[in-house]
C-alpha atoms as a PDB file:
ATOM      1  CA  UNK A   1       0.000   0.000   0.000  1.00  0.00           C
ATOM      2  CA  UNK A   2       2.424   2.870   1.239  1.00  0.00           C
ATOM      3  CA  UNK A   3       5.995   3.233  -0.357  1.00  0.00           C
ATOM      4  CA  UNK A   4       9.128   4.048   1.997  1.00  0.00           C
ATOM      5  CA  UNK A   5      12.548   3.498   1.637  1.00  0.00           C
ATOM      6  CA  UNK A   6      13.620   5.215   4.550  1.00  0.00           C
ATOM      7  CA  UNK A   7      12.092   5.349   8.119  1.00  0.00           C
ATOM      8  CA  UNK A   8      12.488   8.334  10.153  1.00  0.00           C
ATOM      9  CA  UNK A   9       9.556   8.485  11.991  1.00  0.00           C
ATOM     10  CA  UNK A  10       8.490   5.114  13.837  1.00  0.00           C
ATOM     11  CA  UNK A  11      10.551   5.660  17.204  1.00  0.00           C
ATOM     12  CA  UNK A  12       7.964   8.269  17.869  1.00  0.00           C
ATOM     13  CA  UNK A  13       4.923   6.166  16.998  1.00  0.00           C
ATOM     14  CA  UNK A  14       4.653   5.035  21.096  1.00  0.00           C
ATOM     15  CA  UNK A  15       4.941   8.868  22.018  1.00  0.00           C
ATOM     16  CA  UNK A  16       2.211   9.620  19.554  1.00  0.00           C
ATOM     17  CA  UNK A  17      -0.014   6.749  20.873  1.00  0.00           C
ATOM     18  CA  UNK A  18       0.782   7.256  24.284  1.00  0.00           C
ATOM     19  CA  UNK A  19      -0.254  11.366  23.644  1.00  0.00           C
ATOM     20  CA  UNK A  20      -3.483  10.638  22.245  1.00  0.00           C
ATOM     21  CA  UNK A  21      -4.889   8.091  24.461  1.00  0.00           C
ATOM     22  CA  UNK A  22      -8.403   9.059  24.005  1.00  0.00           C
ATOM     23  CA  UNK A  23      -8.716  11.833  21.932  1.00  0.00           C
ATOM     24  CA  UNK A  24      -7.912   9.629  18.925  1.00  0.00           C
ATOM     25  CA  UNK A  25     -11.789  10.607  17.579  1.00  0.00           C
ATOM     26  CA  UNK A  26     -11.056  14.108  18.341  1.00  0.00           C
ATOM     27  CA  UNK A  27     -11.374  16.446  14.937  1.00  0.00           C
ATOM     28  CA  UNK A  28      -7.593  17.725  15.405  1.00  0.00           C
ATOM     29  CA  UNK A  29      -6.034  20.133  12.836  1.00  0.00           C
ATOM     30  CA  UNK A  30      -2.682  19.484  12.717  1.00  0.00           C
ATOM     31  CA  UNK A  31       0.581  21.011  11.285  1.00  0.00           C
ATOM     32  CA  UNK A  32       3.875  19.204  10.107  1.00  0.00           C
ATOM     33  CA  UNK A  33       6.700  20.891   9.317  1.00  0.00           C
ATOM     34  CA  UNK A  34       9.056  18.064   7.824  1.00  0.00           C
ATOM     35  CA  UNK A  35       7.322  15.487   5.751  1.00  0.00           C
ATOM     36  CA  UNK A  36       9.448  13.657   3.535  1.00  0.00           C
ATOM     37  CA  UNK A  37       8.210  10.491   2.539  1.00  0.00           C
ATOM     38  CA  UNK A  38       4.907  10.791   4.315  1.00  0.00           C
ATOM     39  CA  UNK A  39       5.733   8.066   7.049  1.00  0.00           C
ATOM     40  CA  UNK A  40       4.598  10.442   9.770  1.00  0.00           C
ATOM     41  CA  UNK A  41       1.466  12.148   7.432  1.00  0.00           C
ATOM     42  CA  UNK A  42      -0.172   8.934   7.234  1.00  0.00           C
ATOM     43  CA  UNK A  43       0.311   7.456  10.932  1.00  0.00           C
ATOM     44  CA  UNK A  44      -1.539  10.693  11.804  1.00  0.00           C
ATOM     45  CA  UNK A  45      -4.030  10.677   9.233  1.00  0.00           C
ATOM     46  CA  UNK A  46      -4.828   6.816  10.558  1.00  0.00           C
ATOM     47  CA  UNK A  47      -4.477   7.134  14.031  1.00  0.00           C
ATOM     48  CA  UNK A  48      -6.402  10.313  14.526  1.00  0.00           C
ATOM     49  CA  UNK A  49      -9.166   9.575  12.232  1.00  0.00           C
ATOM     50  CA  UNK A  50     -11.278  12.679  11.753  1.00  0.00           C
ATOM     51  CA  UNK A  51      -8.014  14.952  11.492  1.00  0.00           C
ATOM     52  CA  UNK A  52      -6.998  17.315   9.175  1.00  0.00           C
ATOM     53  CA  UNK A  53      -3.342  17.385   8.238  1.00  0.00           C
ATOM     54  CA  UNK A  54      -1.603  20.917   6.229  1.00  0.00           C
ATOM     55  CA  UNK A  55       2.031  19.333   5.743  1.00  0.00           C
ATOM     56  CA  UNK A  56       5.338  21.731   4.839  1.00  0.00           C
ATOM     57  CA  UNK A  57       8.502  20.275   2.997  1.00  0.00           C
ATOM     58  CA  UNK A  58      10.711  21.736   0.403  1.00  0.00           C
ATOM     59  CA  UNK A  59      11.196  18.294  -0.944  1.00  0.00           C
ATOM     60  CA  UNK A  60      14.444  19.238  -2.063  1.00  0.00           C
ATOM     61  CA  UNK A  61      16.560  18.166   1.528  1.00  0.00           C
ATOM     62  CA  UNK A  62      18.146  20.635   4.058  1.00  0.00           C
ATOM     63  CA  UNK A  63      21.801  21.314   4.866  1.00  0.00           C
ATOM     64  CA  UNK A  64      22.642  18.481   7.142  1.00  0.00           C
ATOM     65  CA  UNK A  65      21.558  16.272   3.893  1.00  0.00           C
ATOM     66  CA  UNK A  66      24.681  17.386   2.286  1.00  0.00           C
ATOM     67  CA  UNK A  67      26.756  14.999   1.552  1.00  0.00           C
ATOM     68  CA  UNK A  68      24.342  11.994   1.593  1.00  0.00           C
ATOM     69  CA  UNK A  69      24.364  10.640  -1.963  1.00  0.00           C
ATOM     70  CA  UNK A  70      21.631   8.051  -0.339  1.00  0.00           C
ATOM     71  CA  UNK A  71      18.915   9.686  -0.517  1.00  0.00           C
ATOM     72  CA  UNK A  72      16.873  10.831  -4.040  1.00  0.00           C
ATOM     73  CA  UNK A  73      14.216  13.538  -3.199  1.00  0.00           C
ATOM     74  CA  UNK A  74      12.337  13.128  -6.264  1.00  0.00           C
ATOM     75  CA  UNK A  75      11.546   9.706  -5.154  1.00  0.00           C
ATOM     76  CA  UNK A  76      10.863  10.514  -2.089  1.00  0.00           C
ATOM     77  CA  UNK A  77       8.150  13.630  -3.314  1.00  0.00           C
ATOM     78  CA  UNK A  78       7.459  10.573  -5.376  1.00  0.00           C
ATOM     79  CA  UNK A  79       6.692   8.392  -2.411  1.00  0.00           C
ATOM     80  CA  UNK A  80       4.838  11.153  -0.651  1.00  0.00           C
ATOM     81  CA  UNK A  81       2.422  11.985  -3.226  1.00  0.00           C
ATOM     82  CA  UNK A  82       1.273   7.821  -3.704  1.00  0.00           C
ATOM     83  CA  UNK A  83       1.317   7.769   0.258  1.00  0.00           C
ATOM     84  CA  UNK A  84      -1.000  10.550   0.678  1.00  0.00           C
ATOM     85  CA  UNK A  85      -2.920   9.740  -2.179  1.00  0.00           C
ATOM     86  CA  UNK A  86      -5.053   7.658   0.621  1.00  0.00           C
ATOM     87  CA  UNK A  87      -5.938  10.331   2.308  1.00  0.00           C
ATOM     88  CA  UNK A  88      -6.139  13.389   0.496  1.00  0.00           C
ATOM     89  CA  UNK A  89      -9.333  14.537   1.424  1.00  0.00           C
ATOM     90  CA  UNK A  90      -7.969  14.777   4.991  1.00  0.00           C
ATOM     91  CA  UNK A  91      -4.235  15.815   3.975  1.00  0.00           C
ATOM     92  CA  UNK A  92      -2.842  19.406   2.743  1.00  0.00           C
ATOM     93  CA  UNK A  93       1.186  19.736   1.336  1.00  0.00           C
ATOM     94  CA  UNK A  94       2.298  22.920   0.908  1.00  0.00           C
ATOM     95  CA  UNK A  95       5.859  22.694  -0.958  1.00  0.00           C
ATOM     96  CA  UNK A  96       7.997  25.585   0.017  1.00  0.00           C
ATOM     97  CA  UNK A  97      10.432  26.707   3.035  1.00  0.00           C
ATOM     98  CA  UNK A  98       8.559  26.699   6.196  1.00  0.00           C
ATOM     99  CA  UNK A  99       9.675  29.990   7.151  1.00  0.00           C
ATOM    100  CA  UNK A 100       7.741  31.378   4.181  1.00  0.00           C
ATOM    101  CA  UNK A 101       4.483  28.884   4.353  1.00  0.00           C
ATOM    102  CA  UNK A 102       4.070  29.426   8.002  1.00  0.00           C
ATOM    103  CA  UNK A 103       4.400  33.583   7.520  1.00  0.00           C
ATOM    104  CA  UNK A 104       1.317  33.214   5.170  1.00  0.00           C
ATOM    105  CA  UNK A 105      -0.175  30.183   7.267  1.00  0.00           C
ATOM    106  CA  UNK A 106      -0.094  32.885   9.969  1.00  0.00           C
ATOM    107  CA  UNK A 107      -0.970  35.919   8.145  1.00  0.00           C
ATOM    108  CA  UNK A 108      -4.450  33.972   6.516  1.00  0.00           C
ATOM    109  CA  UNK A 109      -5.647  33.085  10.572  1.00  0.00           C
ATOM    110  CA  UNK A 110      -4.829  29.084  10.795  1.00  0.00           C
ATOM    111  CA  UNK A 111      -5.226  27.640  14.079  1.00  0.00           C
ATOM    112  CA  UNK A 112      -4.196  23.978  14.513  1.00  0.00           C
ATOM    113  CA  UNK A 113      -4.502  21.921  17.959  1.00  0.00           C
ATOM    114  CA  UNK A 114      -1.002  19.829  17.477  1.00  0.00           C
ATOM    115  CA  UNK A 115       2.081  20.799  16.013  1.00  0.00           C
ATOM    116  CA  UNK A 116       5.048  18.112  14.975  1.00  0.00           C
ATOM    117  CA  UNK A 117       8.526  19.777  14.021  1.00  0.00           C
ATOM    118  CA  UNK A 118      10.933  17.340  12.260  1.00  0.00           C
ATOM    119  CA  UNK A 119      12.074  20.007   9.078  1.00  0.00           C
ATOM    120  CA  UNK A 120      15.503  21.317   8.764  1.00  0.00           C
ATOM    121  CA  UNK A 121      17.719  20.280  12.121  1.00  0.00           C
ATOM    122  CA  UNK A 122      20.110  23.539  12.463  1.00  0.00           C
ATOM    123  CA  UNK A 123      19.026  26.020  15.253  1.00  0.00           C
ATOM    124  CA  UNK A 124      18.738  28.646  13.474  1.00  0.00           C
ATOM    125  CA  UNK A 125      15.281  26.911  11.459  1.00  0.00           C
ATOM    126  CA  UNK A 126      14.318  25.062  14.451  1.00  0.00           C
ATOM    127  CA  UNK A 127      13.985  28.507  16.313  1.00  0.00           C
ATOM    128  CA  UNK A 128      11.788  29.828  13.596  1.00  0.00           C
ATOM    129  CA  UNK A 129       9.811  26.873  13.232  1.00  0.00           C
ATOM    130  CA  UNK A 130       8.881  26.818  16.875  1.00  0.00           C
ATOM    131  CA  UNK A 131       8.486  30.403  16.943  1.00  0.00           C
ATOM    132  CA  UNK A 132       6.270  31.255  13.681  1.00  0.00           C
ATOM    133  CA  UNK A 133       3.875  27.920  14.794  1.00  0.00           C
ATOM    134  CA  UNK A 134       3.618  28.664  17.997  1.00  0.00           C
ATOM    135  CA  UNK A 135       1.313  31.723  17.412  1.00  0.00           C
ATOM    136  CA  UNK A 136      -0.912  29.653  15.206  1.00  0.00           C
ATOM    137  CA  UNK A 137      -1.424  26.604  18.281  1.00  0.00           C
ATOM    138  CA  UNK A 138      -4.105  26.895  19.731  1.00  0.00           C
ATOM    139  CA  UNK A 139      -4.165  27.330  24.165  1.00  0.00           C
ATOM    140  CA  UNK A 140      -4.156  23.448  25.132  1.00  0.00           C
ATOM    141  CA  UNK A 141      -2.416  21.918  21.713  1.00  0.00           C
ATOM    142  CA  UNK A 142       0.628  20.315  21.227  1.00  0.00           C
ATOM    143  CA  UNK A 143       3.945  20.700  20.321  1.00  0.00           C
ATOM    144  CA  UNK A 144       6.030  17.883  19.623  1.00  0.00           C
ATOM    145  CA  UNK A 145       9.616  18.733  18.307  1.00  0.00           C
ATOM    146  CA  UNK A 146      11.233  15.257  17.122  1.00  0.00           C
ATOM    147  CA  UNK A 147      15.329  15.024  17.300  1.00  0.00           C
ATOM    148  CA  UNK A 148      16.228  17.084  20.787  1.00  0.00           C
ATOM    149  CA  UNK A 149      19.434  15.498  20.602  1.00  0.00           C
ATOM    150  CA  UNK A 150      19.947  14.941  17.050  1.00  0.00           C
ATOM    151  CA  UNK A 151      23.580  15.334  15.830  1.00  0.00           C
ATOM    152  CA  UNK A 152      24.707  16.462  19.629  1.00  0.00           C
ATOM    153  CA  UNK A 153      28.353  15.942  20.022  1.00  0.00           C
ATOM    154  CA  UNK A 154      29.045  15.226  16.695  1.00  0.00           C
ATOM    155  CA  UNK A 155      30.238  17.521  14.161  1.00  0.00           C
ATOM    156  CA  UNK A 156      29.492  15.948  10.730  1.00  0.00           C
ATOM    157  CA  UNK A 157      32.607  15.987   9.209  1.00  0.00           C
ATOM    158  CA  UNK A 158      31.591  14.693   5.851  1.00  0.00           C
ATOM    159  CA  UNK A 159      29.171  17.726   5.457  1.00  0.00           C
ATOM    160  CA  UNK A 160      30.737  21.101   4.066  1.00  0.00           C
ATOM    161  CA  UNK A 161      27.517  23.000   5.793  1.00  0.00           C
ATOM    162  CA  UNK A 162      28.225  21.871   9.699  1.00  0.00           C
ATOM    163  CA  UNK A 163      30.805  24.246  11.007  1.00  0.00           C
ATOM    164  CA  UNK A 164      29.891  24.157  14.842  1.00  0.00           C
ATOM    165  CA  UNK A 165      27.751  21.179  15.869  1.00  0.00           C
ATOM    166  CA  UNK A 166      26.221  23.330  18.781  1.00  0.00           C
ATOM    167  CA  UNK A 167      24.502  25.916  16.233  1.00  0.00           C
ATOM    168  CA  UNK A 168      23.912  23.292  13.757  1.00  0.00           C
ATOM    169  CA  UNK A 169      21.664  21.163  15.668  1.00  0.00           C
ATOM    170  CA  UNK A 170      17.783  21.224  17.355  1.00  0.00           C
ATOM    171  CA  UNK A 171      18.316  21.585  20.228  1.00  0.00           C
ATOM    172  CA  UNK A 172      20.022  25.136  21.095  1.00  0.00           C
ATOM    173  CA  UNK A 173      16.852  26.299  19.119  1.00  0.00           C
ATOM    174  CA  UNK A 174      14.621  24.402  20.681  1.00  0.00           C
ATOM    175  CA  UNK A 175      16.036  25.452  24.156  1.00  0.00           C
ATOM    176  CA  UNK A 176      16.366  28.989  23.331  1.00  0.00           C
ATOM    177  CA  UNK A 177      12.731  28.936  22.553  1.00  0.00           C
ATOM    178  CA  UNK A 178      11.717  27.010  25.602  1.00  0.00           C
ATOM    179  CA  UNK A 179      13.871  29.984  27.479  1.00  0.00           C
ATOM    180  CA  UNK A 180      11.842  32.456  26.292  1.00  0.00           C
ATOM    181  CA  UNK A 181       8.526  31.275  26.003  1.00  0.00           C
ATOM    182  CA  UNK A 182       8.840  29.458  29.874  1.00  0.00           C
ATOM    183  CA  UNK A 183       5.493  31.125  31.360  1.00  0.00           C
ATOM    184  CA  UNK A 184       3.334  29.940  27.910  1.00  0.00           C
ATOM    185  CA  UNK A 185       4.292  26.484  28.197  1.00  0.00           C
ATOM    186  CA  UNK A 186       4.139  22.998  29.819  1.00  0.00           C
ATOM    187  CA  UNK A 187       6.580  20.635  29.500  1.00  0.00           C
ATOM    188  CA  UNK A 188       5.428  16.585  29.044  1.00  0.00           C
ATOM    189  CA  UNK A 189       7.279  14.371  30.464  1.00  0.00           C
ATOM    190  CA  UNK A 190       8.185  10.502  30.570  1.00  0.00           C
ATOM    191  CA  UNK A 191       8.411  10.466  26.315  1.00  0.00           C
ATOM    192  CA  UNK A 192      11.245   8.679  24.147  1.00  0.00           C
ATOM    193  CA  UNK A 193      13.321   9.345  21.527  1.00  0.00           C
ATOM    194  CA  UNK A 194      14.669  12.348  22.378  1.00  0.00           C
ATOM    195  CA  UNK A 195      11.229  13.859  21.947  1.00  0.00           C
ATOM    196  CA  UNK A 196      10.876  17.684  23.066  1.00  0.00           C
ATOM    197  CA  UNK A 197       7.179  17.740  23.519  1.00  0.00           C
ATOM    198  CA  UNK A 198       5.326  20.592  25.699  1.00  0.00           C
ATOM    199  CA  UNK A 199       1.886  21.664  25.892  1.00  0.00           C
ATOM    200  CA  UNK A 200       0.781  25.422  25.333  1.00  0.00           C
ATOM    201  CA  UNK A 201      -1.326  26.919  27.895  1.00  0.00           C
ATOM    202  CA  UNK A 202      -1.576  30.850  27.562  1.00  0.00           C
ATOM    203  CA  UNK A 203      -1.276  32.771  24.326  1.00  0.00           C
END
């Protein structure tokens, strides 16, 4: 049925589950940032069954993909688009940078109720990301950043982008937003995979 040749995404199937125990009737409007193949779309599209997904990729990789000859991003659009295809009353892709989508994501007065981050891993993006979709999550929703620790104490030597692992990874943004935006959040705890995952509750 579904295509993948890669999987990114099922570590943080038991978090998912284990966040929605319950509310998996509930009519959710969520927001990915990240999509890739699709492996994570469609787990949410089945698991929460009366969703509605809007899902941003470039489909063209980010800078820690440099480097990895493994990995063909017209296949996986490819991929995506049959994946999807199962569900595309439910599911919205937006191709683009997600700084851009979200600014006009924002701008047209989208709301969404759960928010999963898994797009381009330097800080700098993950800041934005988490910033820019913040203002659009509703008081009560998720937000689920994937990757806290992703590339920590390594510095990616075959990669011409990386030049300090610290800036180039998720989670100085992720903690710099968390710093700032303290008093608007709560933090859930007792989650795996080096999920980041904290619920909003004040605008």
């Amino acid at each position: 049925m579904y295509r993948f040749d890669h999987d990114w995404f099922s570590p943080n199937v038991a978090n998912m589950k284990s966040l929605s125990r319950g509310n998996e009737e509930a009519n959710l409007k969520i927001l990915e940032i990240g999509a890739f193949e699709g492996m994570s779309t469609v787990f949410m599209a089945e698991h929460f069954k009366n969703s509605h997904i809007t899902t941003i990729d470039t489909w063209k990789g980010s800078p820690e993909h440099d480097g990895n000859s493994e990995i063909d991003f017209k296949k996986a659009k490819e991929n995506f688009d049959h994946n999807v295809s199962f569900h595309k009353d439910r599911i919205r892709p937006i191709q683009g940078k997600s700084f851009s989508v979200l600014m006009d994501l924002f701008k047209s007065g989208e709301k969404f109720n759960f928010i999963y981050i898994d797009g381009a891993h330097d800080a700098v993006s993950v800041n934005s990301d988490l910033i820019l979709s913040f203002a659009m999550l509703s008081v009560g929703g998720l937000l689920y950043c994937d990757d806290y620790y992703w590339g920590f104490n390594e510095k990616h030597a075959n990669s011409k982008y990386y030049r300090n692992f610290v800036f180039d990874t998720p989670k100085l943004g992720i903690d710099s937003f968390v710093n700032v935006y303290a008093n608007k959040l709560s933090p859930i705890r007792g989650l795996t995979n080096n999920a980041a995952v904290f619920m909003k509750v004040e605008e």
